[in-house]
Protein backbone atom coordinates (compact mmCIF):
# COMPACT_ATOMS: atom_id res chain seq x y z
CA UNK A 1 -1.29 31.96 -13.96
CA UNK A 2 2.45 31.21 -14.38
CA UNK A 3 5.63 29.66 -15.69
CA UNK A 4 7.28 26.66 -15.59
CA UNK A 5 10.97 26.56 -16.23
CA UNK A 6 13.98 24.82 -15.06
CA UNK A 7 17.75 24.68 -14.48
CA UNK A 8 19.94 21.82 -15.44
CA UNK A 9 23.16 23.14 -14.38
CA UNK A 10 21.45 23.78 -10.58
CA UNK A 11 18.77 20.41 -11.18
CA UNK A 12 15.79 23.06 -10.32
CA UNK A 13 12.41 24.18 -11.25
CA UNK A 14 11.34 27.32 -10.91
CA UNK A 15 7.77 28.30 -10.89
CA UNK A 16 7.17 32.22 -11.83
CA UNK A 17 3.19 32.50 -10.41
CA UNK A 18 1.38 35.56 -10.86
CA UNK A 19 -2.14 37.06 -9.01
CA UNK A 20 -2.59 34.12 -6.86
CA UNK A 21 -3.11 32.88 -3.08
CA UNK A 22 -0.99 31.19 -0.37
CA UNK A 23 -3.13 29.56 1.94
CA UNK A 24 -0.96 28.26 5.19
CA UNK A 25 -1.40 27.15 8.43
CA UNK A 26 1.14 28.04 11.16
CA UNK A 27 1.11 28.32 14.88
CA UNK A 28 -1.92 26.39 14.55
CA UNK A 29 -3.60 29.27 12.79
CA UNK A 30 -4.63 29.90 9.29
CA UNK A 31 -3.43 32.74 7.27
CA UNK A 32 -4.02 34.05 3.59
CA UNK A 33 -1.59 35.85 1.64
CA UNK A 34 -2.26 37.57 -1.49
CA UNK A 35 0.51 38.16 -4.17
CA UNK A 36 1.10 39.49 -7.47
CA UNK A 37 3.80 37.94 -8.48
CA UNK A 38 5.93 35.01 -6.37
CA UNK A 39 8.85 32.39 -7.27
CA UNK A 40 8.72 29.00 -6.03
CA UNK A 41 12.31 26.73 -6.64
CA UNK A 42 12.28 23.03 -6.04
CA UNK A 43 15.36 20.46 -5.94
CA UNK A 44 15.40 17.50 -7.66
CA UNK A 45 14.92 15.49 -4.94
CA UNK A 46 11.47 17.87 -3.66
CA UNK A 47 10.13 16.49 -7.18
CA UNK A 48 11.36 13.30 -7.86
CA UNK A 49 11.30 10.90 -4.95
CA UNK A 50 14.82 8.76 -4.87
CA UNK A 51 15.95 5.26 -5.62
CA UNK A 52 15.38 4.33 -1.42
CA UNK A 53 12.32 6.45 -1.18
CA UNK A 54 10.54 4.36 -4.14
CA UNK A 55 12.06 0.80 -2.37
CA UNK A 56 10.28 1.83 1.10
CA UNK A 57 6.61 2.20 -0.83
CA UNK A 58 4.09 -0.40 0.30
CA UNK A 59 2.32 -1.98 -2.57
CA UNK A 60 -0.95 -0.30 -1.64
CA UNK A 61 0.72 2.99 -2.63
CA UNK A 62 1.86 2.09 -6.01
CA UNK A 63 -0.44 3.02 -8.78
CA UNK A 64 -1.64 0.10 -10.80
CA UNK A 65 1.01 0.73 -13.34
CA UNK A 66 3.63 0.89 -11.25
CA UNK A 67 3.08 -2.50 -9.27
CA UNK A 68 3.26 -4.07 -13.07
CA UNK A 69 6.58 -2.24 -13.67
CA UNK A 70 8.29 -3.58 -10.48
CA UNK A 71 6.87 -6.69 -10.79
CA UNK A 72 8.38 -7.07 -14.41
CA UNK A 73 11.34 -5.80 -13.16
CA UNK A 74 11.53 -8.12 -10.78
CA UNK A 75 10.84 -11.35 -12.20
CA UNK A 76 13.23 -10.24 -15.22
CA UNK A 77 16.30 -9.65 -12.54
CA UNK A 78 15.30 -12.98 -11.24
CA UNK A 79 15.11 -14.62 -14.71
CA UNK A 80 18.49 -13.15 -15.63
CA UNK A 81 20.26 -14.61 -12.24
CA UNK A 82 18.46 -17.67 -12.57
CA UNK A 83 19.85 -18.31 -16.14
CA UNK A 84 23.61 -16.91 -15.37
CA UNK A 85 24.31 -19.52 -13.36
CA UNK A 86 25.75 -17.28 -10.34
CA UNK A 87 26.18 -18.32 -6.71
CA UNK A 88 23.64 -17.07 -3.34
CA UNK A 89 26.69 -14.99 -2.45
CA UNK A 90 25.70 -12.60 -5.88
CA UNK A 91 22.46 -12.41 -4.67
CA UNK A 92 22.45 -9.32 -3.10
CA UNK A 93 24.64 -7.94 -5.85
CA UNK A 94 21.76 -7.71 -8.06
CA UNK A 95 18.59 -7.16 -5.63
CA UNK A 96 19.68 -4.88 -3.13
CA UNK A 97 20.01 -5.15 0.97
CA UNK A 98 16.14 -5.30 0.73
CA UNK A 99 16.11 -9.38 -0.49
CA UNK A 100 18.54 -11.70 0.94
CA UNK A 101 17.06 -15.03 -1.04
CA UNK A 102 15.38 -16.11 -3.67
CA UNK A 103 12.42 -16.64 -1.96
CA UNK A 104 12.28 -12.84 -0.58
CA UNK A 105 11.69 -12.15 -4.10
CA UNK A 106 9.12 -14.63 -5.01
CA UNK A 107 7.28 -13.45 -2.24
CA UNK A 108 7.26 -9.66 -3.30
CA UNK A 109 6.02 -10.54 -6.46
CA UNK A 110 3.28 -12.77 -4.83
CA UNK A 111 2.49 -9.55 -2.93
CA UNK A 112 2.43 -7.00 -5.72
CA UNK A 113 0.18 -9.54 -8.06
CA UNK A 114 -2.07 -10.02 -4.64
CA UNK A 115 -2.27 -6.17 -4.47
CA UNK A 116 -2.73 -5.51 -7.67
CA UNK A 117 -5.45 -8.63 -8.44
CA UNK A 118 -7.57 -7.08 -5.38
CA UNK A 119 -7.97 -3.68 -6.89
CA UNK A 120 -10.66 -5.63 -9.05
CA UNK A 121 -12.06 -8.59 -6.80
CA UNK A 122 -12.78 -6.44 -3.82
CA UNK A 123 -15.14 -4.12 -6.17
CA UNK A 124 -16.69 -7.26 -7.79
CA UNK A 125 -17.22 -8.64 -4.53
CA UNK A 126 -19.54 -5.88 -3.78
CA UNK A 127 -21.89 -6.68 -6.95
CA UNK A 128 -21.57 -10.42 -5.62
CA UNK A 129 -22.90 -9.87 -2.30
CA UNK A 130 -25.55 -7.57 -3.77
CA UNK A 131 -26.88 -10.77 -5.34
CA UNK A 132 -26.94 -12.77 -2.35
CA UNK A 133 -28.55 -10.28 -0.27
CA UNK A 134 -31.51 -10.40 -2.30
CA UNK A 135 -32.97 -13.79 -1.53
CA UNK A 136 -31.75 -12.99 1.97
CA UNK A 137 -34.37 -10.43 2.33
CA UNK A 138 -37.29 -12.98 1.38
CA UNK A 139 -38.86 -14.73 4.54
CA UNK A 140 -42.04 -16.32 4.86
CA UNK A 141 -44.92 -14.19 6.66
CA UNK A 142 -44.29 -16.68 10.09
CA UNK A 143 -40.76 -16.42 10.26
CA UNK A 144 -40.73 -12.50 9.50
CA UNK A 145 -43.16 -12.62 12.48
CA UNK A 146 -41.07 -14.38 14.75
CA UNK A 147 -37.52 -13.11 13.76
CA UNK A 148 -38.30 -9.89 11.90
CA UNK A 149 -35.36 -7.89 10.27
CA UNK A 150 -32.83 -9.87 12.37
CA UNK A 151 -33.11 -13.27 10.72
CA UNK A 152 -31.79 -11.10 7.54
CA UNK A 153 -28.98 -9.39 9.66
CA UNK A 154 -27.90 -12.57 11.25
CA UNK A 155 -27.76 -14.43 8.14
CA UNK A 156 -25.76 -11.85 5.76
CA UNK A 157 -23.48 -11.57 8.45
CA UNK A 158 -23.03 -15.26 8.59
CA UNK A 159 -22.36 -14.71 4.27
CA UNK A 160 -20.02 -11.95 5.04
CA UNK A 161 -17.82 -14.19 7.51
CA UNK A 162 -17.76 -16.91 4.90
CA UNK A 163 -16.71 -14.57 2.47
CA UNK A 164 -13.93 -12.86 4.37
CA UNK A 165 -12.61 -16.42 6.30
CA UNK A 166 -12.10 -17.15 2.06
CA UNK A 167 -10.78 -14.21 1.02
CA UNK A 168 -7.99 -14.31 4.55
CA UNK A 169 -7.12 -17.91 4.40
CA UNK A 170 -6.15 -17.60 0.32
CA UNK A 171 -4.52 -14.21 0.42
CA UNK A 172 -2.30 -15.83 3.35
CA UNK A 173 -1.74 -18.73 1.13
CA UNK A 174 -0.66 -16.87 -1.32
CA UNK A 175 1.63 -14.35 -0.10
CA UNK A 176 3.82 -17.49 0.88
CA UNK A 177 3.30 -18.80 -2.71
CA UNK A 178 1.49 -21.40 -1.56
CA UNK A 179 -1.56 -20.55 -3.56
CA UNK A 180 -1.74 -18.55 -7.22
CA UNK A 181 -3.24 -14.78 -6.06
CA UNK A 182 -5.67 -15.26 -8.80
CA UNK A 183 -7.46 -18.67 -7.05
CA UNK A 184 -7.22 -16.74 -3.60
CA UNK A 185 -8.60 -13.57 -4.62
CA UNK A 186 -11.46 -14.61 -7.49
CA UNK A 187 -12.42 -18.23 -5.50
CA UNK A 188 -14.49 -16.17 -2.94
CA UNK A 189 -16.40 -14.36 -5.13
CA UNK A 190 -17.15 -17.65 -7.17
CA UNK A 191 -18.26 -19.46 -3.79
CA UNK A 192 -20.76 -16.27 -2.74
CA UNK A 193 -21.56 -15.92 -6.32
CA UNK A 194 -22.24 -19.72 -6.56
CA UNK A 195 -24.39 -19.44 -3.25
CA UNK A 196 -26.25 -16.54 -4.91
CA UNK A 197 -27.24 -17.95 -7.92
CA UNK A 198 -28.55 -20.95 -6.09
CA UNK A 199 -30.46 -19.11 -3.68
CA UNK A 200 -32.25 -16.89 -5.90
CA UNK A 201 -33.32 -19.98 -8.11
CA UNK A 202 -34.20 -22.03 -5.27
CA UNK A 203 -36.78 -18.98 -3.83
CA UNK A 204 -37.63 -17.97 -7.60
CA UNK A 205 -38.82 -21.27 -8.46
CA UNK A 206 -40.86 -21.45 -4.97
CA UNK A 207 -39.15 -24.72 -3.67
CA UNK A 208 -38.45 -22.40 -0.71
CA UNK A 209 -40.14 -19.98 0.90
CA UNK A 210 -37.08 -18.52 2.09
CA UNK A 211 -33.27 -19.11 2.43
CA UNK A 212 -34.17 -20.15 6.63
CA UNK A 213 -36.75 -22.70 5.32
CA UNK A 214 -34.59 -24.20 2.53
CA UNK A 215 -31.33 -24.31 5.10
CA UNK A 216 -33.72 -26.21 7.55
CA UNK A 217 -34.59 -28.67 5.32
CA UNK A 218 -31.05 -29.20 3.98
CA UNK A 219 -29.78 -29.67 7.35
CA UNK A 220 -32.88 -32.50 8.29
CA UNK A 221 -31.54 -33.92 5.07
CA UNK A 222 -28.29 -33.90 6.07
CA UNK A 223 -28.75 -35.82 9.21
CA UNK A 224 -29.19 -39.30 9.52
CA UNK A 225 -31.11 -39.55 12.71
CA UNK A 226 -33.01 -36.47 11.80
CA UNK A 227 -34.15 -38.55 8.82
CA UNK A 228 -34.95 -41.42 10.32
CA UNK A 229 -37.15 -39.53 12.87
């Protein structure tokens, strides 16, 4: 148990703890110290982490909240010099040492949406590979003979590649604004999803006795002189 209080004049908090444990490690070895009572003080700065401490976060520390406050803050800043009409040379004025253009900033922003947008793809993604890997796992009694588990293997890794080449290319897109993070991070899931869907219809319906067979006949299909043959 305890108390919590602080100091305003000194910018502390004090914790008064009572009946409890300090569990340390020094020298390389552990040691465990009882107490009855014990006072713990802490600075401002041991509790609050400062203005160039919160600049120097990656995005993939920031909770989700706080990658939607910067981001706000960010596109209002730019908003506001965009609309006052001020030179380059104000630039860094308003933004900091940490972005020396306009386009510095874009790109952050790009980079906190991208970070933010693939808390929820990358989960989704795993539902949407769940689905393909179904009618992956269906094979015809003579090519499970032949091929066994490794037709499977060889062709969800072949999905997976897909999958990942998508998700790469747009997230590079998009962190130089060439591409919205929404289309890079959502259009490989739709493609795999898309692929899924088909698949499972395609072996549900018995055109194909697998995802092999089917892929064999699309690609005699496909080719002119294996047509004409």
């Amino acid at each position: 148990s305890g108390k919590i209080l602080s100091n305003e004049k000194a910018r502390t908090i004090i914790f008064h703890l009572y009946d409890g444990e300090i569990h340390e490690i020094v020298d390389n070895k552990y040691g465990l110290t009882h107490f009855d009572t014990n006072s713990l003080v802490l600075g401002a700065s041991q509790v609050l982490a400062d203005e160039k401490q919160q600049k120097g976060r990656k995005s993939q520390e920031m909770s989700f909240d706080e990658l939607n406050t910067e981001s706000n803050a960010l596109q209002q800043k730019l908003s506001s010099f965009d609309s006052s009409g001020r030179s380059d040379d104000d630039f860094k004025g308003i933004f900091g040492d940490d972005y020396k253009s306009r386009a510095d900033v874009i790109r952050k922003i790009a980079k906190l949406a991208l970070e933010a947008g693939r808390r929820f793809s990358i989960p989704i993604a795993s539902f949407v590979l769940v689905l393909i890997a179904m009618p992956l796992g269906v094979h015809a009694p003579r090519a499970q003979r032949t091929w066994g588990i490794g037709l499977s293997a060889v062709l969800g890794l072949g999905v997976f590649v897909i999958y990942y080449g998508l998700l790469s290319i747009g997230m590079a897109l998009a962190d130089n604004n060439t591409l919205h993070p929404l289309i890079a991070l959502w259009f490989p899931n739709l493609v795999v999803f898309s692929l899924g869907v088909y698949f499972s219809l395609q072996i549900g319906s018995e055109r194909w006795q697998s995802i092999a067979e089917g892929l064999e006949g699309l690609a005699r299909f496909s080719i002119p002189w294996r047509r004409r043959a």
